[in-house]
Protein backbone atom coordinates (compact mmCIF):
# COMPACT_ATOMS: atom_id res chain seq x y z
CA UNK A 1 1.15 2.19 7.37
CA UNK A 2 -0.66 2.05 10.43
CA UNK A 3 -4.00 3.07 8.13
CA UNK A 4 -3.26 0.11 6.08
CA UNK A 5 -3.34 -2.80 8.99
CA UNK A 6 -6.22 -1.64 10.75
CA UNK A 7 -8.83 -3.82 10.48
CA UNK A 8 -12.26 -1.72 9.20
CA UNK A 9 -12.16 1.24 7.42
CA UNK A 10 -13.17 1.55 3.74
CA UNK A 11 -11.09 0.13 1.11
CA UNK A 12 -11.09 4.05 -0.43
CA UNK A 13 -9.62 5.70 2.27
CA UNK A 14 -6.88 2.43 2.24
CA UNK A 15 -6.11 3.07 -1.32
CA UNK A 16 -5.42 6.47 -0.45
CA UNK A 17 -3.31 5.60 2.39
CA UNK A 18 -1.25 3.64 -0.02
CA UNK A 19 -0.72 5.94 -2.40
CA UNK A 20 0.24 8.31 0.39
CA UNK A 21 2.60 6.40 1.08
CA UNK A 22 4.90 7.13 -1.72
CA UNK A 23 5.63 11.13 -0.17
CA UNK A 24 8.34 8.68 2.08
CA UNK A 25 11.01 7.85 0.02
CA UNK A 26 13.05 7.98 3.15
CA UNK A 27 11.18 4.64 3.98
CA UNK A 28 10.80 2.82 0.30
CA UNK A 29 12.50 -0.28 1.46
CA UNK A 30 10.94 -1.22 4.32
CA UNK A 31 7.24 0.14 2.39
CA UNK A 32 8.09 -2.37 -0.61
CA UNK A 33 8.72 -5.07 1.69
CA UNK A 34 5.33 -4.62 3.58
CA UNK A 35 3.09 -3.74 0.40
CA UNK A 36 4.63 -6.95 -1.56
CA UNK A 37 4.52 -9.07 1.83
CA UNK A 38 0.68 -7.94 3.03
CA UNK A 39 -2.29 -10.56 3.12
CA UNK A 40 -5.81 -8.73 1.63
CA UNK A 41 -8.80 -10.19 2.23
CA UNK A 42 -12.49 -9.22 1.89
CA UNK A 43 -14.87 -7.24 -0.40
CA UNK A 44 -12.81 -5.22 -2.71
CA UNK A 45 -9.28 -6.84 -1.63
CA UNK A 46 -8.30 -6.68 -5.45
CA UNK A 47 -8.48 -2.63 -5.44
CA UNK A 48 -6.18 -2.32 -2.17
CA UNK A 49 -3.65 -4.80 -4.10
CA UNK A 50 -3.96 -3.21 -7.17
CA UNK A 51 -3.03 -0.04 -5.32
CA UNK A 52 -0.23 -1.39 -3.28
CA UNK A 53 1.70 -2.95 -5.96
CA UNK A 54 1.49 0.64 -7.84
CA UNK A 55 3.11 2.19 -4.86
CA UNK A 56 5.53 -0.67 -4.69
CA UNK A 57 6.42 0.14 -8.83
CA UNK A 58 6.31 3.46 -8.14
CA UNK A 59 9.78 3.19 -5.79
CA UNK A 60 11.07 0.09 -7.84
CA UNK A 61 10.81 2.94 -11.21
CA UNK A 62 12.89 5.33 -9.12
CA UNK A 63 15.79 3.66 -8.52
C-alpha cells in the first residue's frame, strides 16, 4: 500500500504492487476500501485503475 501512494515511481512497478496486494486476504476490507476510494492521475492513470479494480474483484469473487 505504501508503493501505491508514493508519488513517482512507474506505473509498472504500481500495477504490480496492486496485484501484490491480493497475497493479504487478512487485509481485503480495508484494501477494497482504499483501491475503490484512490484518486489516479497522470500518464497511464487508466492502467493503475484498471489494475486496482481487478484486485478489488478479485476479493469481492472470494467471498
Amino acid at each position: 500500500m505504501d508503493h501505491l501512494g508514493q508519488s513517482g515511481g512507474s506505473i509498472a512497478s504500481k500495477m504490480a504492487a496492486a496485484y501484490e496486494l491480493r497475497k493479504f486476504p487478512q487485509y481485503k476490507n480495508v484494501i477494497c476500501r482504499l483501491l475503490e476510494k484512490a484518486e489516479i492521475e497522470g500518464p497511464a492513470a487508466e492502467m493503475l485503475k484498471c489494475e486496482m479494480k481487478l484486485t478489488a474483484k478479485f476479493y469481492q469473487e472470494e467471498e
